[in-house]
PDB file of N, CA and C in Angstrom:
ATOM      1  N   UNK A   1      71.812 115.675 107.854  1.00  0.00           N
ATOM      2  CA  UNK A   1      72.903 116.602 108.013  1.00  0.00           C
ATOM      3  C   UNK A   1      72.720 117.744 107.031  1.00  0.00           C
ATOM      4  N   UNK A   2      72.543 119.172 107.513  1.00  0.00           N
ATOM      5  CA  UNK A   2      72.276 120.222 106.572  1.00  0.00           C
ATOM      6  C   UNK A   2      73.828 121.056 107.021  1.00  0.00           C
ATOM      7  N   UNK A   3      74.034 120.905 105.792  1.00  0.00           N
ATOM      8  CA  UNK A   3      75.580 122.146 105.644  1.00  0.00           C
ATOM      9  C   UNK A   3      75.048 123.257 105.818  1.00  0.00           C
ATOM     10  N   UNK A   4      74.447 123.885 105.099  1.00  0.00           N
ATOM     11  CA  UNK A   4      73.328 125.243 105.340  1.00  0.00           C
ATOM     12  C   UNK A   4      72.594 125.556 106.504  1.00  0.00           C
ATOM     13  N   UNK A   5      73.198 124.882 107.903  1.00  0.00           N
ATOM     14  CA  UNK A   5      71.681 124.989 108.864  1.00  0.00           C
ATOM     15  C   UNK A   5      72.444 126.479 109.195  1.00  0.00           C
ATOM     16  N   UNK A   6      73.753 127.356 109.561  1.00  0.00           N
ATOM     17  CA  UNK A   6      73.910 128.312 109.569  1.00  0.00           C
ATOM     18  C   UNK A   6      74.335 129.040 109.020  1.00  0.00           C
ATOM     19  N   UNK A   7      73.894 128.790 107.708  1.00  0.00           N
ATOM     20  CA  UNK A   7      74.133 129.948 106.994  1.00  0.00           C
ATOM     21  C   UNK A   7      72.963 130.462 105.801  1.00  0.00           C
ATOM     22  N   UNK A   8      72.464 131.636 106.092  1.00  0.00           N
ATOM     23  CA  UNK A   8      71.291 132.742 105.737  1.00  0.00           C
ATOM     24  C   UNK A   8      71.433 132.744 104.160  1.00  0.00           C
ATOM     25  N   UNK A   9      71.122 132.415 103.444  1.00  0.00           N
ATOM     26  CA  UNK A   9      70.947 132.747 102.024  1.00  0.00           C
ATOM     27  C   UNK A   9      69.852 133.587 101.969  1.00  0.00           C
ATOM     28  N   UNK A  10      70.809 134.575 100.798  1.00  0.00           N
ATOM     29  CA  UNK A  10      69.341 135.601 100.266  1.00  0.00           C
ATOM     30  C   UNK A  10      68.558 135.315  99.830  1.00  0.00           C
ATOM     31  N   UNK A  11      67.463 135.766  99.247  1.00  0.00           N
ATOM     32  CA  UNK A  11      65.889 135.247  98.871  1.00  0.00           C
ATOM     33  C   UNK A  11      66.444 134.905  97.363  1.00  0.00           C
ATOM     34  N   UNK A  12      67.155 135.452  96.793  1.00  0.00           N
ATOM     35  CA  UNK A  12      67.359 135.337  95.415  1.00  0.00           C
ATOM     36  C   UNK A  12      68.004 133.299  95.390  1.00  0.00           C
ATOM     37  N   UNK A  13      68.728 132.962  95.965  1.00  0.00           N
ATOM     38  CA  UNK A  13      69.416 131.825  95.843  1.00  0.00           C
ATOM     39  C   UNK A  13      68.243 130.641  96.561  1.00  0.00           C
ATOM     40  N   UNK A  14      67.822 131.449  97.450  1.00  0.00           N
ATOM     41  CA  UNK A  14      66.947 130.459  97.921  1.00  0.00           C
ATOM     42  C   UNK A  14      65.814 130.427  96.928  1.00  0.00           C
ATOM     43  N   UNK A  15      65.172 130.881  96.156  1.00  0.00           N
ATOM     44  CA  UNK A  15      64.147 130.927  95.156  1.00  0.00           C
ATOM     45  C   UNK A  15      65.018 130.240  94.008  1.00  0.00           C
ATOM     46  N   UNK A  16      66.082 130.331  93.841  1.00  0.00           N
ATOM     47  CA  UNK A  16      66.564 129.625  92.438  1.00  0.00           C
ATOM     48  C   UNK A  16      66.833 127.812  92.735  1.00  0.00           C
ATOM     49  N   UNK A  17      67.454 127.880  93.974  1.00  0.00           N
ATOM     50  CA  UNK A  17      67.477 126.394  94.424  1.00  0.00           C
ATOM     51  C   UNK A  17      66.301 125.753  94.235  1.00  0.00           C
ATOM     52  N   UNK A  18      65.350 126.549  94.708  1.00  0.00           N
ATOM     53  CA  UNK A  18      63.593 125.764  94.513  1.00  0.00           C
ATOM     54  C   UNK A  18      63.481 125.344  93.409  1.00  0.00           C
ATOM     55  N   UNK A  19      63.546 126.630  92.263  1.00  0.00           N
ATOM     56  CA  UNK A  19      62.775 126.521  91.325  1.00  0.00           C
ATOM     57  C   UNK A  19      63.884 125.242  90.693  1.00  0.00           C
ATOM     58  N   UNK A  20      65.103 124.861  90.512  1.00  0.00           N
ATOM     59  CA  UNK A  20      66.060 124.297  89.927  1.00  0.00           C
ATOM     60  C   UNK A  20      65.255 122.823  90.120  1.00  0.00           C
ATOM     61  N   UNK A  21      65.014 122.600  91.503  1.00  0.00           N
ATOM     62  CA  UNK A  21      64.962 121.316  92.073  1.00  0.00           C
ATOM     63  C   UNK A  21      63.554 120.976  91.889  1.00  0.00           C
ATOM     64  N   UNK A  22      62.340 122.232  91.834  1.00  0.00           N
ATOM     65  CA  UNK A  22      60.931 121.582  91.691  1.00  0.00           C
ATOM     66  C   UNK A  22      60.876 121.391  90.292  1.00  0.00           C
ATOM     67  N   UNK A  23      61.770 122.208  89.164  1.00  0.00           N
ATOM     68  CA  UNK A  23      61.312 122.032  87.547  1.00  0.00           C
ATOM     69  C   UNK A  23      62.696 120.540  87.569  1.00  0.00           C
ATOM     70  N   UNK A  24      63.551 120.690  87.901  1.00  0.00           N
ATOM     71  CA  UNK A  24      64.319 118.836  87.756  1.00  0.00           C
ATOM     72  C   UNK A  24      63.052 118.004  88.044  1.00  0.00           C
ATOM     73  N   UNK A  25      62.424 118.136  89.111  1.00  0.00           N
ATOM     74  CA  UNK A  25      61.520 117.340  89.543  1.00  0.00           C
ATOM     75  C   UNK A  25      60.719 116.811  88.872  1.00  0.00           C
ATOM     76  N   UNK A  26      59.864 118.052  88.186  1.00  0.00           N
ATOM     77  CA  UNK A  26      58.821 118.161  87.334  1.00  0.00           C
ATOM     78  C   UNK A  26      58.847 117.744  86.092  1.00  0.00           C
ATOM     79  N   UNK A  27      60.006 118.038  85.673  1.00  0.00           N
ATOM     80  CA  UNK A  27      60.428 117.535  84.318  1.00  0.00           C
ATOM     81  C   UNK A  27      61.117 115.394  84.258  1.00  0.00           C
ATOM     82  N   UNK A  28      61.843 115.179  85.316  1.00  0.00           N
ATOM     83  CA  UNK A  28      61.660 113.642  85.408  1.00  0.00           C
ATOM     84  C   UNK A  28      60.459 113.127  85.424  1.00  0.00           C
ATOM     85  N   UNK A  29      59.216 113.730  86.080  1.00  0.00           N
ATOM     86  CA  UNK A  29      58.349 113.033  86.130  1.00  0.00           C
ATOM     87  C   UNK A  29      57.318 113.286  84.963  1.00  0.00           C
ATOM     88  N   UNK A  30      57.456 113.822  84.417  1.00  0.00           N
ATOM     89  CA  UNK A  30      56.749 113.824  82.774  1.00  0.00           C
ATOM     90  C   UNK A  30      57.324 112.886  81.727  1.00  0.00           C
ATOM     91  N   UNK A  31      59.008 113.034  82.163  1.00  0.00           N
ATOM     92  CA  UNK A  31      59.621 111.674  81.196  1.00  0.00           C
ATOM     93  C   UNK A  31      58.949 110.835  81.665  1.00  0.00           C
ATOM     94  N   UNK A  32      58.814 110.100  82.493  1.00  0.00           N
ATOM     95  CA  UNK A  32      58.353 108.796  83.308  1.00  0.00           C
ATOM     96  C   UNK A  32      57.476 108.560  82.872  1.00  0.00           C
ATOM     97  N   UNK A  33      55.826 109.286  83.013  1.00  0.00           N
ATOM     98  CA  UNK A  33      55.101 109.008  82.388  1.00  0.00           C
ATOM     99  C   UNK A  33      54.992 109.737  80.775  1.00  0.00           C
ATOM    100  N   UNK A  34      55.462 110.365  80.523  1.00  0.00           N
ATOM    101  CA  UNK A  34      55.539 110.346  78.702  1.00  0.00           C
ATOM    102  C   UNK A  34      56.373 108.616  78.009  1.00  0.00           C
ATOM    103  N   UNK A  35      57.243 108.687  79.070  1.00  0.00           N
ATOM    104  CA  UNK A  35      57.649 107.081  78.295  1.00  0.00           C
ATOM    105  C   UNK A  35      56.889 105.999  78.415  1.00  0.00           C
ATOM    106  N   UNK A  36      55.718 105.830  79.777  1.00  0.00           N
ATOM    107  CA  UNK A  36      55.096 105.195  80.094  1.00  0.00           C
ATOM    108  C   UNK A  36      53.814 104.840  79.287  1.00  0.00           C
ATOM    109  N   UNK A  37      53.668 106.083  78.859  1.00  0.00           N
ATOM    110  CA  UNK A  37      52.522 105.899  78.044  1.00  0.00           C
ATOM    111  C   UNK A  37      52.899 105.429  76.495  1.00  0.00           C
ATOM    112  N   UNK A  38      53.587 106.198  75.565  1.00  0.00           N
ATOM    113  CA  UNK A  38      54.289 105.791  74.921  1.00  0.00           C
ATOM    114  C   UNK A  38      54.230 104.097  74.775  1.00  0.00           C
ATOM    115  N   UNK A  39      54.743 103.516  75.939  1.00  0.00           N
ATOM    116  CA  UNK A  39      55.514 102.102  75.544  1.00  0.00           C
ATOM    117  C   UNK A  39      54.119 101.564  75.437  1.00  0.00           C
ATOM    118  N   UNK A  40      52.829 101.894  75.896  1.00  0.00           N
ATOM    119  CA  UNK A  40      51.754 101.377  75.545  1.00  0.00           C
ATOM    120  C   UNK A  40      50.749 101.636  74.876  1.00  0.00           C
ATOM    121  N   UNK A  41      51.049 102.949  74.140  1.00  0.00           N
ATOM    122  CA  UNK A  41      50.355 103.496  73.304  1.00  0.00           C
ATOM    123  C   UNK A  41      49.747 102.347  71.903  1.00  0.00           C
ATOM    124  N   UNK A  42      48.530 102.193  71.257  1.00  0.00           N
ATOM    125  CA  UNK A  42      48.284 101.000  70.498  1.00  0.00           C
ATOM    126  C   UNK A  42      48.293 102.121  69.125  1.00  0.00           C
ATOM    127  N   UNK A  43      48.731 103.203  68.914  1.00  0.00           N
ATOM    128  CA  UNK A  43      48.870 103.583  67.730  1.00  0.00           C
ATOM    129  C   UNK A  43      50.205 103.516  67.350  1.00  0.00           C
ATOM    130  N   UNK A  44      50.920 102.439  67.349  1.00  0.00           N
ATOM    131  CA  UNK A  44      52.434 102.481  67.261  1.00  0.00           C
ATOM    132  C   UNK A  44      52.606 102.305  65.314  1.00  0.00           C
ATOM    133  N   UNK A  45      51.693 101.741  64.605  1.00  0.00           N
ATOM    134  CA  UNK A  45      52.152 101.091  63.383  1.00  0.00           C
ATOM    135  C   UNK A  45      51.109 102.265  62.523  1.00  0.00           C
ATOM    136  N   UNK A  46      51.656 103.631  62.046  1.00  0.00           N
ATOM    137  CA  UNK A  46      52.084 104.910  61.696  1.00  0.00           C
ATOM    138  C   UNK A  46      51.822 104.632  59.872  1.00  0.00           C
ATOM    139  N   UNK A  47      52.782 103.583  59.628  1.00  0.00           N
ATOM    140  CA  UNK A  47      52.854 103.306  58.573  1.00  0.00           C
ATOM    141  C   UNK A  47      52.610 102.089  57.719  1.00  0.00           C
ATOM    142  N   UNK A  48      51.673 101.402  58.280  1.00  0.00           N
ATOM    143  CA  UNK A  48      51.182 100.136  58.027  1.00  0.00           C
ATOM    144  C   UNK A  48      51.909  99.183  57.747  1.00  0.00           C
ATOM    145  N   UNK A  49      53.238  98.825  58.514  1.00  0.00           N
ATOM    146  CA  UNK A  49      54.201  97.983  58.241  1.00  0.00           C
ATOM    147  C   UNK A  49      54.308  97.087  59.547  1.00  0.00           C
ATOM    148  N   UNK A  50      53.549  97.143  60.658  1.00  0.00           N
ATOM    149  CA  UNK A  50      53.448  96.396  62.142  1.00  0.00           C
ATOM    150  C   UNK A  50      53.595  97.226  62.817  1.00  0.00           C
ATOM    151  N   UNK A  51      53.858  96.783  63.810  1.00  0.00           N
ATOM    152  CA  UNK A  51      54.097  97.799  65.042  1.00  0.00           C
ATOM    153  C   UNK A  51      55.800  98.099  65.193  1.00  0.00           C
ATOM    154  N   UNK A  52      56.256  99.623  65.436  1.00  0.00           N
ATOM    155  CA  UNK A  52      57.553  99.655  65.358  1.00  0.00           C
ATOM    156  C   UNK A  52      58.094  99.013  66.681  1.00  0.00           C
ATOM    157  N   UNK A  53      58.362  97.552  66.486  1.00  0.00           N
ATOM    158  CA  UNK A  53      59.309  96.835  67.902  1.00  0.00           C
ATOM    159  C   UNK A  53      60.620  96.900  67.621  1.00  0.00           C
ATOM    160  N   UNK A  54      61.423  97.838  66.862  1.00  0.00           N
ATOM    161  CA  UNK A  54      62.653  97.552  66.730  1.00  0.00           C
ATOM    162  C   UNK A  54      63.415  98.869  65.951  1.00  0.00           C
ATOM    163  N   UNK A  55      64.344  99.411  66.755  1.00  0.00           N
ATOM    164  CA  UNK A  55      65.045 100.472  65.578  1.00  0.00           C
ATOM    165  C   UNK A  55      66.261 100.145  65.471  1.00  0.00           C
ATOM    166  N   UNK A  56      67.535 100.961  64.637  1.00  0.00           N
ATOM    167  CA  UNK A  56      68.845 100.470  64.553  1.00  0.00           C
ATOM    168  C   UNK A  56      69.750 101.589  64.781  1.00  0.00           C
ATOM    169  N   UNK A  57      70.427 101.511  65.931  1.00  0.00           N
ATOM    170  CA  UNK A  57      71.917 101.863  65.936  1.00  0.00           C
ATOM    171  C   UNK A  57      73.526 101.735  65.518  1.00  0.00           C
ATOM    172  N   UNK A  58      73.608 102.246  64.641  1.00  0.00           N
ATOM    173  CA  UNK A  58      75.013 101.926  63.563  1.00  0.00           C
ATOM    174  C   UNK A  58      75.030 100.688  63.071  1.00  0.00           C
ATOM    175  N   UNK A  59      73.572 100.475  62.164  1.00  0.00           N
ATOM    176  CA  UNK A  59      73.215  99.347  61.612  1.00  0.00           C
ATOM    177  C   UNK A  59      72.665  98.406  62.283  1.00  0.00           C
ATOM    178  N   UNK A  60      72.792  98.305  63.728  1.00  0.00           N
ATOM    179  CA  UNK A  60      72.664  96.927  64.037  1.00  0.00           C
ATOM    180  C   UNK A  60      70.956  96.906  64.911  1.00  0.00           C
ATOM    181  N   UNK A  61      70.040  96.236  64.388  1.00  0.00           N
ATOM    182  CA  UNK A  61      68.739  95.823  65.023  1.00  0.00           C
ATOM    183  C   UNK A  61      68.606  96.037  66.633  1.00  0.00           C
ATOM    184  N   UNK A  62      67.945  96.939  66.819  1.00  0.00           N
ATOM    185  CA  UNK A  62      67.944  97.217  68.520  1.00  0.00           C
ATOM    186  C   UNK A  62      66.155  97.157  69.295  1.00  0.00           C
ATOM    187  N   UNK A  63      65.667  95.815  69.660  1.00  0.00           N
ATOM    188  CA  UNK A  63      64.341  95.805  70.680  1.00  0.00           C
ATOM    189  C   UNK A  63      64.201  96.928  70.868  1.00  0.00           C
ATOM    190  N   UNK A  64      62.716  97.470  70.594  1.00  0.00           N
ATOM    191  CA  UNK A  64      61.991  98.570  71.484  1.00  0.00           C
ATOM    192  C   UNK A  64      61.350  97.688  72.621  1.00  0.00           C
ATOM    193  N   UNK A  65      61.609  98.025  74.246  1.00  0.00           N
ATOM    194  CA  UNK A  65      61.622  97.789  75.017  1.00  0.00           C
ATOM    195  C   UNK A  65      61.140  98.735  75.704  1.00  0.00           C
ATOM    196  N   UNK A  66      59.400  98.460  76.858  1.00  0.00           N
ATOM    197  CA  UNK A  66      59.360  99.657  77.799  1.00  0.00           C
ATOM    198  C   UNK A  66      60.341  99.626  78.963  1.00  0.00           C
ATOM    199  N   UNK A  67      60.179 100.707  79.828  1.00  0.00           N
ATOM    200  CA  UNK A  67      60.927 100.855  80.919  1.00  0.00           C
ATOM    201  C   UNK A  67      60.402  99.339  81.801  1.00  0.00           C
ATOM    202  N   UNK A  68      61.189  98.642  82.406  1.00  0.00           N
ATOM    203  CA  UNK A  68      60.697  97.566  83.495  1.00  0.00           C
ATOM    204  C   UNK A  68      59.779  98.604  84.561  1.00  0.00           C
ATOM    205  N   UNK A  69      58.800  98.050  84.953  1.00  0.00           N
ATOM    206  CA  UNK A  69      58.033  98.384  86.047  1.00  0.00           C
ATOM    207  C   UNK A  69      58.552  98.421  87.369  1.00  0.00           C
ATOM    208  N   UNK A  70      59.987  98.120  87.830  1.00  0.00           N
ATOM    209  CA  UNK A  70      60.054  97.855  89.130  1.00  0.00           C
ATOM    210  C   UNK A  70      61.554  99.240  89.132  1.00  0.00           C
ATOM    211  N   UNK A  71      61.751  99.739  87.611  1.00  0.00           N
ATOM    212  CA  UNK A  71      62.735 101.064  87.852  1.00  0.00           C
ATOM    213  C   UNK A  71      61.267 101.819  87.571  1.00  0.00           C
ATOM    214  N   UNK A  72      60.436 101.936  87.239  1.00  0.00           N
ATOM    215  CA  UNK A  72      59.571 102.987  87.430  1.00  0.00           C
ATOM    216  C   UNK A  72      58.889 103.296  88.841  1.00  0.00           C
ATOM    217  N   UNK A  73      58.824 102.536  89.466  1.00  0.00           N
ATOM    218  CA  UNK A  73      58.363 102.419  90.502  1.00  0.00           C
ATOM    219  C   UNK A  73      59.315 102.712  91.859  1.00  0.00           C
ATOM    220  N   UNK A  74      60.549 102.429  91.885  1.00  0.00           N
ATOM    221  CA  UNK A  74      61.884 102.802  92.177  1.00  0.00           C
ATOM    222  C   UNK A  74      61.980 104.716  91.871  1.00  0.00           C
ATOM    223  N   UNK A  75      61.959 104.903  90.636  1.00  0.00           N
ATOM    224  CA  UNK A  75      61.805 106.258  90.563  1.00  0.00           C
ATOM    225  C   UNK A  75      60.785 107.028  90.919  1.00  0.00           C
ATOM    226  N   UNK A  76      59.531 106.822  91.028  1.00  0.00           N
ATOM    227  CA  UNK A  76      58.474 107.505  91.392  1.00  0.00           C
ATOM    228  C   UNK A  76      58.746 107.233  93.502  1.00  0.00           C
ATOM    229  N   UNK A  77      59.003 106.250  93.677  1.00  0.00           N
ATOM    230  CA  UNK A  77      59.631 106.647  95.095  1.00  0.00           C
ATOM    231  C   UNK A  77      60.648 107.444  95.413  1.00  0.00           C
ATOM    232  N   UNK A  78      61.465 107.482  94.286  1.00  0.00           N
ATOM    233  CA  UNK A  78      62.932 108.590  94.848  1.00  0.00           C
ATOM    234  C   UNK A  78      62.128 109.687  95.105  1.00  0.00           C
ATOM    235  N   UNK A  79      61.353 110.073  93.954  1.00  0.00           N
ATOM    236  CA  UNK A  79      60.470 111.773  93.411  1.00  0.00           C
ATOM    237  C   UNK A  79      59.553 111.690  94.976  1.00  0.00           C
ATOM    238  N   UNK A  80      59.174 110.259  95.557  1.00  0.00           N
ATOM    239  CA  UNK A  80      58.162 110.972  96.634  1.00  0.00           C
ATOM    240  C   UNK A  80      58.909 111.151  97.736  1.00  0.00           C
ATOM    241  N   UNK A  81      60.465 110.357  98.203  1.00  0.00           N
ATOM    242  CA  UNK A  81      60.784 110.388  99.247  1.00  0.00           C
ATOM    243  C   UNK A  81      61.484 111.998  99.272  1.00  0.00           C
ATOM    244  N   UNK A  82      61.879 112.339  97.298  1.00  0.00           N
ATOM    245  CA  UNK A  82      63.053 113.895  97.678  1.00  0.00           C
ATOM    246  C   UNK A  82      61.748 115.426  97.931  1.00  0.00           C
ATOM    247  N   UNK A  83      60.481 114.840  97.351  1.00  0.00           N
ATOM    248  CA  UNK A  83      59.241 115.816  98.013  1.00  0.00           C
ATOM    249  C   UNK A  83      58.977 115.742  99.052  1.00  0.00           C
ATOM    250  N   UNK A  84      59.035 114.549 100.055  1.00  0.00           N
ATOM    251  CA  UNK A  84      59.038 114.669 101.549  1.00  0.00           C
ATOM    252  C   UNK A  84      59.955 115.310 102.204  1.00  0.00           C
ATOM    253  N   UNK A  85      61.479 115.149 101.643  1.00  0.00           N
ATOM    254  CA  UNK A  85      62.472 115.738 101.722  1.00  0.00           C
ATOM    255  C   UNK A  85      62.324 117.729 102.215  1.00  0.00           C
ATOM    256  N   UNK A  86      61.729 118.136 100.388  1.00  0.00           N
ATOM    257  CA  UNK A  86      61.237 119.274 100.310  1.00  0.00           C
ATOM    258  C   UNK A  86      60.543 119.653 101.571  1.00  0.00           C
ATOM    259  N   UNK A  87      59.269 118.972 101.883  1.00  0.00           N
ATOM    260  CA  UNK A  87      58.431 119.296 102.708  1.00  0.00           C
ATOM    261  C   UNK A  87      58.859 120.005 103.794  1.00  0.00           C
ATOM    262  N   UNK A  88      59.855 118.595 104.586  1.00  0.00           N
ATOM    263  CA  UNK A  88      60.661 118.752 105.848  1.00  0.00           C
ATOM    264  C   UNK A  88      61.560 119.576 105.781  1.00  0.00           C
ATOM    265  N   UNK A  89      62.362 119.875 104.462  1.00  0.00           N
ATOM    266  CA  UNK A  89      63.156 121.208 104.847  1.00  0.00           C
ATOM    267  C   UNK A  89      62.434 122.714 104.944  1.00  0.00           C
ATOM    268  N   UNK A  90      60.950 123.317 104.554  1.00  0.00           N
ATOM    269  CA  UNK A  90      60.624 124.228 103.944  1.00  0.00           C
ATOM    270  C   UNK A  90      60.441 124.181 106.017  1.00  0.00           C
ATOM    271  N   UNK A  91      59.765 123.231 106.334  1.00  0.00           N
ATOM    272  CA  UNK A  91      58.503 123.138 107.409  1.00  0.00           C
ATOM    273  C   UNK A  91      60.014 123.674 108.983  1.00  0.00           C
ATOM    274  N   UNK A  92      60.774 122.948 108.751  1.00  0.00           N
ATOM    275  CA  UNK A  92      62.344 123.625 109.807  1.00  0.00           C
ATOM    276  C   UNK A  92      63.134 123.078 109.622  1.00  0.00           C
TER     277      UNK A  92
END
């Protein structure tokens, strides 16, 4: 269902919608893998005290934990199904 199927936007709105939705895009998917890598990065222990598995929020001991594999994977499908999305709206 497109709300927009009759109605003409100028080039200006239609170029800002893009760019809004391909840099959202672009930018989730660098978190994804910047955290991804990250959680497996083997230079974690910086300061020769172990590896940092743990930081604290208002005192209290908090697991460093990577993302589960099955929300990464979940998200990298949203990103391919809303680019198919893209595709099919550019194409009619």
């Amino acid at each position: 269902m497109n709300l927009l199927a009759n109605v003409d936007l100028p080039l200006f709105w239609q170029a800002w919608i893009s760019m809004l939705t391909l840099g959202s895009l672009a930018f989730c998917t660098l978190l994804l893998v910047g955290l991804r890598s990250r959680s497996t990065s083997p230079d974690d222990d910086l300061q020769g005290d172990g590896p940092g598995d743990e930081h604290r929020i208002d005192g209290t001991p908090q697991p460093d934990r990577p993302l589960p594999l099955v929300w990464s994977l979940l998200f990298l499908l949203t990103l391919l199904v809303s680019m198919g999305q893209i595709v099919m709206s550019l194409s009619g």
